[in-house]
Structures are given as structure tokens and as C-alpha cells.
N, C-alpha and C. Protein backbone atom coordinates (compact mmCIF):
# COMPACT_ATOMS: atom_id res chain seq x y z
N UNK A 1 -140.76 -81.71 -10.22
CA UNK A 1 -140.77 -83.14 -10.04
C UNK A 1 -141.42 -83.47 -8.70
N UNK A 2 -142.46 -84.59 -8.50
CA UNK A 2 -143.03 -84.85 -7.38
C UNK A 2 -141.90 -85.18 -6.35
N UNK A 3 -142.25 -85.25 -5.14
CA UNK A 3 -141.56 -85.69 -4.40
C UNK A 3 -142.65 -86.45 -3.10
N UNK A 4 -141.99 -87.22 -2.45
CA UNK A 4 -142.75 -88.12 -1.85
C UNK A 4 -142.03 -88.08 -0.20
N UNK A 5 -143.02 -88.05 0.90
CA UNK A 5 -142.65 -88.29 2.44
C UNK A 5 -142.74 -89.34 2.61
N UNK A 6 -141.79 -90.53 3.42
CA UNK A 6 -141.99 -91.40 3.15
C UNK A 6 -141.88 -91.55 5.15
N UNK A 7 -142.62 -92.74 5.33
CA UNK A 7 -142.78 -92.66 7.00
C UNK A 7 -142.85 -94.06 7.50
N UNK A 8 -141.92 -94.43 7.82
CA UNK A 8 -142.32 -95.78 8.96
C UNK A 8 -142.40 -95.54 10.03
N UNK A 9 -143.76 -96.54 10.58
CA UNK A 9 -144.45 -96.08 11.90
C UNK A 9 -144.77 -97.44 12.40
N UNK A 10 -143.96 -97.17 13.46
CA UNK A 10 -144.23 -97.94 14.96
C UNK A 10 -145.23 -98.00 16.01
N UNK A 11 -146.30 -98.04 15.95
CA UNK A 11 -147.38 -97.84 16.57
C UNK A 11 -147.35 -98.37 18.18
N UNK A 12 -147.35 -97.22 19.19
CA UNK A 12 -147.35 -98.21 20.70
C UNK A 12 -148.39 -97.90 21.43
N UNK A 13 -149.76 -96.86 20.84
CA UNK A 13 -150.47 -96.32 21.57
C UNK A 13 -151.80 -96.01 20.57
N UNK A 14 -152.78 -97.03 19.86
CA UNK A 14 -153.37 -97.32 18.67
C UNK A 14 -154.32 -95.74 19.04
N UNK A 15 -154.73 -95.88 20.23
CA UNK A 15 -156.02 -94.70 20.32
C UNK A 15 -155.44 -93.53 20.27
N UNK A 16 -154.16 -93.20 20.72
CA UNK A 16 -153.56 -91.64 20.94
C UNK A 16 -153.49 -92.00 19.51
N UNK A 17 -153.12 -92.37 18.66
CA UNK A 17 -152.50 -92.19 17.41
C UNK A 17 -153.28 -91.85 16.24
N UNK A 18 -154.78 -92.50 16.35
CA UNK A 18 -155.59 -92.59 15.56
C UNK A 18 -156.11 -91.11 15.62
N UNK A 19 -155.79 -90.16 16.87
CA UNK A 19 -156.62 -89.00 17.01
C UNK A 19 -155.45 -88.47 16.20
N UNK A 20 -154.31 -88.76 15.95
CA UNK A 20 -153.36 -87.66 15.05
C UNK A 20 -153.88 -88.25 13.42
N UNK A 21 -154.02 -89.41 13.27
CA UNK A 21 -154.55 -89.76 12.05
C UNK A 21 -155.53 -89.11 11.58
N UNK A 22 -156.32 -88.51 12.25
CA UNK A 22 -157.60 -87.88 11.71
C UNK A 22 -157.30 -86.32 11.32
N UNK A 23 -156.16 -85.94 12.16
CA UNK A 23 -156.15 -84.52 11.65
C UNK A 23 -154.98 -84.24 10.32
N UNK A 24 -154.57 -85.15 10.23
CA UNK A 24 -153.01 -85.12 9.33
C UNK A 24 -153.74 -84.72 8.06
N UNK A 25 -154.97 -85.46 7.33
CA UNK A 25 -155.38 -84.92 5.76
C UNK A 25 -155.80 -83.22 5.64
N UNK A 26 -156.18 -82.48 6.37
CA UNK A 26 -156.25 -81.22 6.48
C UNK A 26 -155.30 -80.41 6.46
N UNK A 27 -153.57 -80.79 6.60
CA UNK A 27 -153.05 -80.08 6.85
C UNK A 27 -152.32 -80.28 5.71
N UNK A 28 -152.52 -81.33 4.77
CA UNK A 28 -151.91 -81.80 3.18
C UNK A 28 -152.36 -80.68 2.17
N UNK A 29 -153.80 -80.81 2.49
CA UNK A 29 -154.42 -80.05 1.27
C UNK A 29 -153.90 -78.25 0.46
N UNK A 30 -153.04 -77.89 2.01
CA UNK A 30 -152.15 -76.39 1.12
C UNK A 30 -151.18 -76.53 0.43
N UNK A 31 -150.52 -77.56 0.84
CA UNK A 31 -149.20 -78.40 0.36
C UNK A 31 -149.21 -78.89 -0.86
N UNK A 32 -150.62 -79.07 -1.71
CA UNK A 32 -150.79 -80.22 -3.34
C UNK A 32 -150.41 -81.82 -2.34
N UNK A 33 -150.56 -81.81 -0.70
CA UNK A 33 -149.89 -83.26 -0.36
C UNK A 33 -151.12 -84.57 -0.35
N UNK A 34 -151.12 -85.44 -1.20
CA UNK A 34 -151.88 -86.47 -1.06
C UNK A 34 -151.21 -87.89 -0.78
N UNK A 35 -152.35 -88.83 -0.17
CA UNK A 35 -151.65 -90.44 0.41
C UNK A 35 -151.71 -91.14 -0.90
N UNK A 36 -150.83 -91.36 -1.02
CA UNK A 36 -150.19 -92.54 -2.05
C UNK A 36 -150.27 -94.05 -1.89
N UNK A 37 -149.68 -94.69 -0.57
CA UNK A 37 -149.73 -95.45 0.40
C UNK A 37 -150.04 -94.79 2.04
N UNK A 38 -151.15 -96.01 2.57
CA UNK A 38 -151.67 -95.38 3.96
C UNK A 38 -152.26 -97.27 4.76
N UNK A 39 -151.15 -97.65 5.05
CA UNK A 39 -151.09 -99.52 5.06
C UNK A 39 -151.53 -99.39 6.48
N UNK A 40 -152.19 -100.30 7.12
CA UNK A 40 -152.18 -100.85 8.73
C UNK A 40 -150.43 -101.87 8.36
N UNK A 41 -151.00 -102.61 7.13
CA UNK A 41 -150.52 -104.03 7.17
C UNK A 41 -149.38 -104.23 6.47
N UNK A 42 -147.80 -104.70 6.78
CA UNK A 42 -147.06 -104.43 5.72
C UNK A 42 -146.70 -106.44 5.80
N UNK A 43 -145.76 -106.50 4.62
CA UNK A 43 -145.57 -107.85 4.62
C UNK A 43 -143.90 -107.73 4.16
N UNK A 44 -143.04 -108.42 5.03
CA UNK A 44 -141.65 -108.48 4.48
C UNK A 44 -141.15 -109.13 3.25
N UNK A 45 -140.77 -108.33 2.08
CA UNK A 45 -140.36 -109.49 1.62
C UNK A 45 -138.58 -109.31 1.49
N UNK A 46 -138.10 -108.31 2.22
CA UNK A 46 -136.48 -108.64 2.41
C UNK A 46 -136.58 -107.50 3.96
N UNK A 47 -136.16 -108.22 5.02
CA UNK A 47 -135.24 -107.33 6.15
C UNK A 47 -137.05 -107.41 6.95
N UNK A 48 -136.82 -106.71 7.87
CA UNK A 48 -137.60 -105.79 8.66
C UNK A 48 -138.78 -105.21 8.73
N UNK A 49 -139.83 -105.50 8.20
CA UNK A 49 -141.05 -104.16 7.93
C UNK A 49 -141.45 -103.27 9.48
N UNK A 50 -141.72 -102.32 8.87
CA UNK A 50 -142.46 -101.52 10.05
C UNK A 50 -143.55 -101.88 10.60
N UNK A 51 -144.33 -101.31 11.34
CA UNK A 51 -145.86 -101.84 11.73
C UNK A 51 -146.83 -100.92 10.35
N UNK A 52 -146.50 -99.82 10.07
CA UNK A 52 -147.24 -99.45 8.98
C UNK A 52 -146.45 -98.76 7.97
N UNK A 53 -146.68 -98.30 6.69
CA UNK A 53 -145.96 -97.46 5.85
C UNK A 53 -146.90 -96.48 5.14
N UNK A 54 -146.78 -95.14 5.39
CA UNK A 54 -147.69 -94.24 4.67
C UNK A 54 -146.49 -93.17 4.37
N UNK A 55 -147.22 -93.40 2.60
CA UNK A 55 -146.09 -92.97 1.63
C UNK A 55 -147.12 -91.48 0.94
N UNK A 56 -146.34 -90.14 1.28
CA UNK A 56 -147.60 -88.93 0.81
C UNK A 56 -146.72 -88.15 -0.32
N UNK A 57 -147.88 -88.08 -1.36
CA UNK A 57 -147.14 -87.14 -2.25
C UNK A 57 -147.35 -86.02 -2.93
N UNK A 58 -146.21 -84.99 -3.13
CA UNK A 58 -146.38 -83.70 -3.10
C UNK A 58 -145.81 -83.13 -4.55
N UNK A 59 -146.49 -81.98 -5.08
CA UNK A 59 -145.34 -81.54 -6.23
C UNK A 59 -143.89 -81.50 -6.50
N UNK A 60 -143.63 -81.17 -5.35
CA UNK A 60 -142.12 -81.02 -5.36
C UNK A 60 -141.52 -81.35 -3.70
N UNK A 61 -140.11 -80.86 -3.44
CA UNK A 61 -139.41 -81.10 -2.82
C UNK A 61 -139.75 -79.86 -1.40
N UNK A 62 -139.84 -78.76 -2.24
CA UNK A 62 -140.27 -78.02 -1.63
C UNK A 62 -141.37 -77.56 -0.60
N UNK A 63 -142.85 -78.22 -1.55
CA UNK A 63 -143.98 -78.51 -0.83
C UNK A 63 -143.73 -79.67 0.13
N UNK A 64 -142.95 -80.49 0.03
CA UNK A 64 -143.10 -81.52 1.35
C UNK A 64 -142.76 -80.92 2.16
N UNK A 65 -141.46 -80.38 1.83
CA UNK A 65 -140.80 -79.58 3.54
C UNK A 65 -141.86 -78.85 3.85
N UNK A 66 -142.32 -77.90 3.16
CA UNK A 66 -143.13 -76.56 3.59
C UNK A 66 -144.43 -77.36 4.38
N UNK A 67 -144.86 -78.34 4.07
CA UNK A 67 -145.93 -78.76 5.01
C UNK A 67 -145.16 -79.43 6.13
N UNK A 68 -144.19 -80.17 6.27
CA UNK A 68 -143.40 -80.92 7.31
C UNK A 68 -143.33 -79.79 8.21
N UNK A 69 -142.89 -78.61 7.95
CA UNK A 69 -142.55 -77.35 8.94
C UNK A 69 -143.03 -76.82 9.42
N UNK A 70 -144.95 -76.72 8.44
CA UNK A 70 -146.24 -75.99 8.75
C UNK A 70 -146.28 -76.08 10.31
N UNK A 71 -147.10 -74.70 10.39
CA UNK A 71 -147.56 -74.88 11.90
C UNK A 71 -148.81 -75.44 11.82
N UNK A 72 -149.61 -75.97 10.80
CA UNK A 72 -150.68 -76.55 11.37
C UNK A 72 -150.00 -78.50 11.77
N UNK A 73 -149.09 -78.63 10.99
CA UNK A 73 -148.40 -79.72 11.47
C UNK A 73 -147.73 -80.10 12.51
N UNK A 74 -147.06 -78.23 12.90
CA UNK A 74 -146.33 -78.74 14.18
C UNK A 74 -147.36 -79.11 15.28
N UNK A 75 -148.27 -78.76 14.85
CA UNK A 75 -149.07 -78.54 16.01
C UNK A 75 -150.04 -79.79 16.41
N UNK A 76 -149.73 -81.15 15.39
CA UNK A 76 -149.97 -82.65 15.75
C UNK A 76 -149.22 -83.28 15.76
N UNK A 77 -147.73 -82.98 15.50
CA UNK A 77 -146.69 -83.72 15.14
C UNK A 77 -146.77 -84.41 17.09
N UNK A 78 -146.68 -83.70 17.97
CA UNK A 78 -146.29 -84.31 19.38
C UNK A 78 -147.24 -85.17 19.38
N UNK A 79 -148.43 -85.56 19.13
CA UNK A 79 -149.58 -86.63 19.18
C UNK A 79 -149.05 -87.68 18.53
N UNK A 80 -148.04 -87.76 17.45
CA UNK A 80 -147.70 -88.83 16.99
C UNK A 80 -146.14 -89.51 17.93
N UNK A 81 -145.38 -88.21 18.20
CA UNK A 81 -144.27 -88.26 18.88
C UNK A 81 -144.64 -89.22 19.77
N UNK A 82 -145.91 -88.63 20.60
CA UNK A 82 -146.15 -89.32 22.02
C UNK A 82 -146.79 -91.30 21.66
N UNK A 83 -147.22 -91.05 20.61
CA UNK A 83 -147.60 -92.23 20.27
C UNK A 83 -147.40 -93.57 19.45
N UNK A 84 -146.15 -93.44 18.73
CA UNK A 84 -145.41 -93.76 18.18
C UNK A 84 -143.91 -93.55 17.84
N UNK A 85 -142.86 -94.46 17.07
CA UNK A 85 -141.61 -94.18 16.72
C UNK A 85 -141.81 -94.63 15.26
N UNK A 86 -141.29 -93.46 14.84
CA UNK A 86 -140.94 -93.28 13.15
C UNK A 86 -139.79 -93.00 12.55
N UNK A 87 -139.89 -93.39 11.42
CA UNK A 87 -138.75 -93.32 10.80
C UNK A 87 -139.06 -92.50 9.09
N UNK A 88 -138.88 -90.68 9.04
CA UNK A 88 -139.12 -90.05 7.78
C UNK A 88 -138.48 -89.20 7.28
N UNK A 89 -138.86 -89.95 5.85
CA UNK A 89 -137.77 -89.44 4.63
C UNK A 89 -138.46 -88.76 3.88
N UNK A 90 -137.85 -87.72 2.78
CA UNK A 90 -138.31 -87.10 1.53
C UNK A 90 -137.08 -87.40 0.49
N UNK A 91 -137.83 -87.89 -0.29
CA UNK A 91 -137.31 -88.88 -1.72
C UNK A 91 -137.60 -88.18 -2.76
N UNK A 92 -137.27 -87.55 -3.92
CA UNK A 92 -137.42 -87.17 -4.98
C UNK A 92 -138.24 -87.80 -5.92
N UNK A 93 -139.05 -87.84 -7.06
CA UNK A 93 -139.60 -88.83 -7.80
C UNK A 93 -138.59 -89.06 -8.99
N UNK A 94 -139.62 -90.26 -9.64
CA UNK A 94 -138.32 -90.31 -10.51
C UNK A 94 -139.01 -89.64 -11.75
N UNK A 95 -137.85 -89.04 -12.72
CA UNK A 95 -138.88 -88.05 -13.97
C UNK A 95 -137.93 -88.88 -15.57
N UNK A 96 -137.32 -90.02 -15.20
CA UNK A 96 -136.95 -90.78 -16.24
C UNK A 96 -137.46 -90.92 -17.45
């Protein structure tokens, strides 16, 4: 069953951030991980929105973690740390 990373992002530093944006699709492709949703722009329609929402999805539950953990990930994850506050989940799909 697919499973999906799901990420709200707070953006406080557009140029540091954009250099982690560029390397993040390279490190999907061992994973089966592709962007589903990849928004600048969100619009509320109940509570709160983030500044962006990029929603990535993977075969399973498994492949998300296994790329979340990757070392080619760890190894941009602080570019986003330093440049933003997020908020990420892994959600199951639905196979109804």
C-alpha cells in the first residue's frame, strides 16, 4: 500500500531553502519516492495553513522511512533545519 510524507513548511530563509529544494528529487528516486503535492501557495479553508505543503509518495511505509533515514538525505536535511520549521508525517494510503 502507498504511503505518503506529508510536510508542512515554514519558510524563514527563501534562498538557504531553495538550495535544499534542488537536491531533495535525487534522493527520492531509490525510494519509488515521487511529489504528489509541491505548493508555494496554500489557502485555508478550516484552521491554520502552513506557508507551503509538499505531499511525496512512496510504495509503502517502508520506502518512506528508508529514504527519511537515507544518508543521502541526512545529508540535506540540516539545510532545511537551518532554513525552515516543519511539521512531518507518514500516513498510510488508503486501499478501500
Amino acid at each position: 500500500m502507498a504511503a505518503y510524507v506529508v510536510n508542512e513548511i515554514w519558510v524563514s530563509d527563501p534562498a538557504t531553502f531553495q538550495t535544499y529544494v534542488v537536491q531533495v528529487p535525487p534522493t527520492l528516486e531509490p525510494f519509488g519516492g515521487r511529489y504528489v503535492v509541491r505548493s508555494g501557495a496554500t489557502e485555508a479553508i478550516e484552521g491554520e495553513p502552513p506557508g507551503r505543503i509538499v505531499i511525496l509518495e512512496f510504495p509503502d511505509r517502508a520506502a518512506a522511512l528508508a529514504w527519511r533515514s537515507s544518508p543521502a538525505y541526512a545529508a540535506i536535511l540540516p539545510i532545511r533545519d537551518a532554513s525552515s520549521t516543519s511539521r512531518v508525517y507518514v500516513a498510510d494510503g488508503y486501499s478501500g
